[in-house]
C-alpha atoms as a PDB file:
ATOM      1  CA  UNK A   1       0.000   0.000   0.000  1.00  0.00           C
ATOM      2  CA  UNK A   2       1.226   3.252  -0.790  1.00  0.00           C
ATOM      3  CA  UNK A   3       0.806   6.695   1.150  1.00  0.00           C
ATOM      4  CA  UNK A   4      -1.615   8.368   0.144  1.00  0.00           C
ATOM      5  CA  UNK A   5      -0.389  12.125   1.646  1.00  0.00           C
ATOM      6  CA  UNK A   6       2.585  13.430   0.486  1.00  0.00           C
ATOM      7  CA  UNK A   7       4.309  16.715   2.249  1.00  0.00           C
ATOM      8  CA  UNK A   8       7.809  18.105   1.878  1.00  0.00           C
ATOM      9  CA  UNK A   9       9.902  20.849   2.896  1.00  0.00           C
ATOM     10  CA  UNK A  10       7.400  21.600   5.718  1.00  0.00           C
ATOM     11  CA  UNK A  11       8.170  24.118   8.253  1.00  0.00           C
ATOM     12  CA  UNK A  12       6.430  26.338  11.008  1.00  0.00           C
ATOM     13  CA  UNK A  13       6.739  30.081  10.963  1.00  0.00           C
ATOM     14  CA  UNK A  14       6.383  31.456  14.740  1.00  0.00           C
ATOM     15  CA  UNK A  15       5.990  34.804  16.096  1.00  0.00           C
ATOM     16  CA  UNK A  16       7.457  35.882  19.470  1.00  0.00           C
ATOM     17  CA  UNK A  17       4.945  37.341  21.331  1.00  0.00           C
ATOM     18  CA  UNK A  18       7.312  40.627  22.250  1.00  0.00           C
ATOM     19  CA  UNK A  19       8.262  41.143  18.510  1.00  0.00           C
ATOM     20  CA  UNK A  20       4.261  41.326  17.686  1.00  0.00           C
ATOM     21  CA  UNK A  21       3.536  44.621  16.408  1.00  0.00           C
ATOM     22  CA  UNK A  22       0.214  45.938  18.116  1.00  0.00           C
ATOM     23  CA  UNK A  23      -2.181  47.241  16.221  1.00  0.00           C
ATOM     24  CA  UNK A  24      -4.054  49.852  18.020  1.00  0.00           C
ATOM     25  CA  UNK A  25      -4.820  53.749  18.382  1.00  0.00           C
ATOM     26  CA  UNK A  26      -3.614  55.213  21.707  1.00  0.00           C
ATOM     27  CA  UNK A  27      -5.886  57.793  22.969  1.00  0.00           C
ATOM     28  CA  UNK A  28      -3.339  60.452  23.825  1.00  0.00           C
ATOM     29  CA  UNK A  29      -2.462  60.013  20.065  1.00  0.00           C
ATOM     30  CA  UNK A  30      -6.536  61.114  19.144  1.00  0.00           C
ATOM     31  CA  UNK A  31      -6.354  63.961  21.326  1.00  0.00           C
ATOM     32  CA  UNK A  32      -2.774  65.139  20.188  1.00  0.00           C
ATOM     33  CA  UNK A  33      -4.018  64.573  16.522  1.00  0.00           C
ATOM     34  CA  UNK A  34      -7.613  67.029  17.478  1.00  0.00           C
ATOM     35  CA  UNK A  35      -5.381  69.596  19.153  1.00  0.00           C
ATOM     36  CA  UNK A  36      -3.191  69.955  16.061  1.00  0.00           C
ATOM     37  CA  UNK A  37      -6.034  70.181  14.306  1.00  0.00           C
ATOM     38  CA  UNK A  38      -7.914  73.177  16.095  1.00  0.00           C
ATOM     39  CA  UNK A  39      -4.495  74.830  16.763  1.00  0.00           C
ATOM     40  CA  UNK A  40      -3.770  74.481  12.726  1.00  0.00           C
ATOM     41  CA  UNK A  41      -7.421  75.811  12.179  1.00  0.00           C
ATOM     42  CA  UNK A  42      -6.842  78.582  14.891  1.00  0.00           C
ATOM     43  CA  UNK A  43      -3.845  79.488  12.835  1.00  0.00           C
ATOM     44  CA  UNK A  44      -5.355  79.924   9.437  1.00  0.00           C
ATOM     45  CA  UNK A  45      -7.568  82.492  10.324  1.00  0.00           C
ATOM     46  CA  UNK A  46      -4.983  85.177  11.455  1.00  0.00           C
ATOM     47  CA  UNK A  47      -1.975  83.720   9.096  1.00  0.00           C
ATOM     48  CA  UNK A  48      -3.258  82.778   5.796  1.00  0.00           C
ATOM     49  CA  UNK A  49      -0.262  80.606   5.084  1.00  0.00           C
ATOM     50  CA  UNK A  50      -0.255  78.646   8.207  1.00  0.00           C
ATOM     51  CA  UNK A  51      -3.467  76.413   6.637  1.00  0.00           C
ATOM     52  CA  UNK A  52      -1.277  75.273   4.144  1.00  0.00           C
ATOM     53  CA  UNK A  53       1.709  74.505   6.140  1.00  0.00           C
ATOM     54  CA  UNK A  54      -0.578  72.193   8.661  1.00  0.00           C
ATOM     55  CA  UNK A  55      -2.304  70.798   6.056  1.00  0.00           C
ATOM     56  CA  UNK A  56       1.099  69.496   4.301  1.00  0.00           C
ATOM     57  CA  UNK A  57       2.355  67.907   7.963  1.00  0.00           C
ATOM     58  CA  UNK A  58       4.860  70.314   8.373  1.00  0.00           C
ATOM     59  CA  UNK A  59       6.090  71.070  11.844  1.00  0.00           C
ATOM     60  CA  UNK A  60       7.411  74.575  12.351  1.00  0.00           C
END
């Protein structure tokens, strides 16, 4: 009788669990994100060029 399953070169692939990346929002990093926001929106209405410079991700 012969075999009827076959496998080669078979291997495992494992993941560490401290080189997992998580995948997840902090909150700090929502409200940091809404203050830049209002601050970049605060901006643009008494420097017309600072709406384009927030806009773009520039720091300054």
């Amino acid at each position: 009788m012969s075999a009827i399953i076959t496998v080669e070169n078979l291997g495992k692939k494992q993941t560490l669990r401290h080189q997992r990346r998580e995948e997840y929002t902090a909150l700090r990093d929502v409200i940091a994100e809404s203050v830049k926001g209002a601050g970049c929106r605060v901006a643009s209405l008494f420097i017309p060029s600072a709406g384009r410079s927030c806009s773009s991700g520039a720091t300054q």
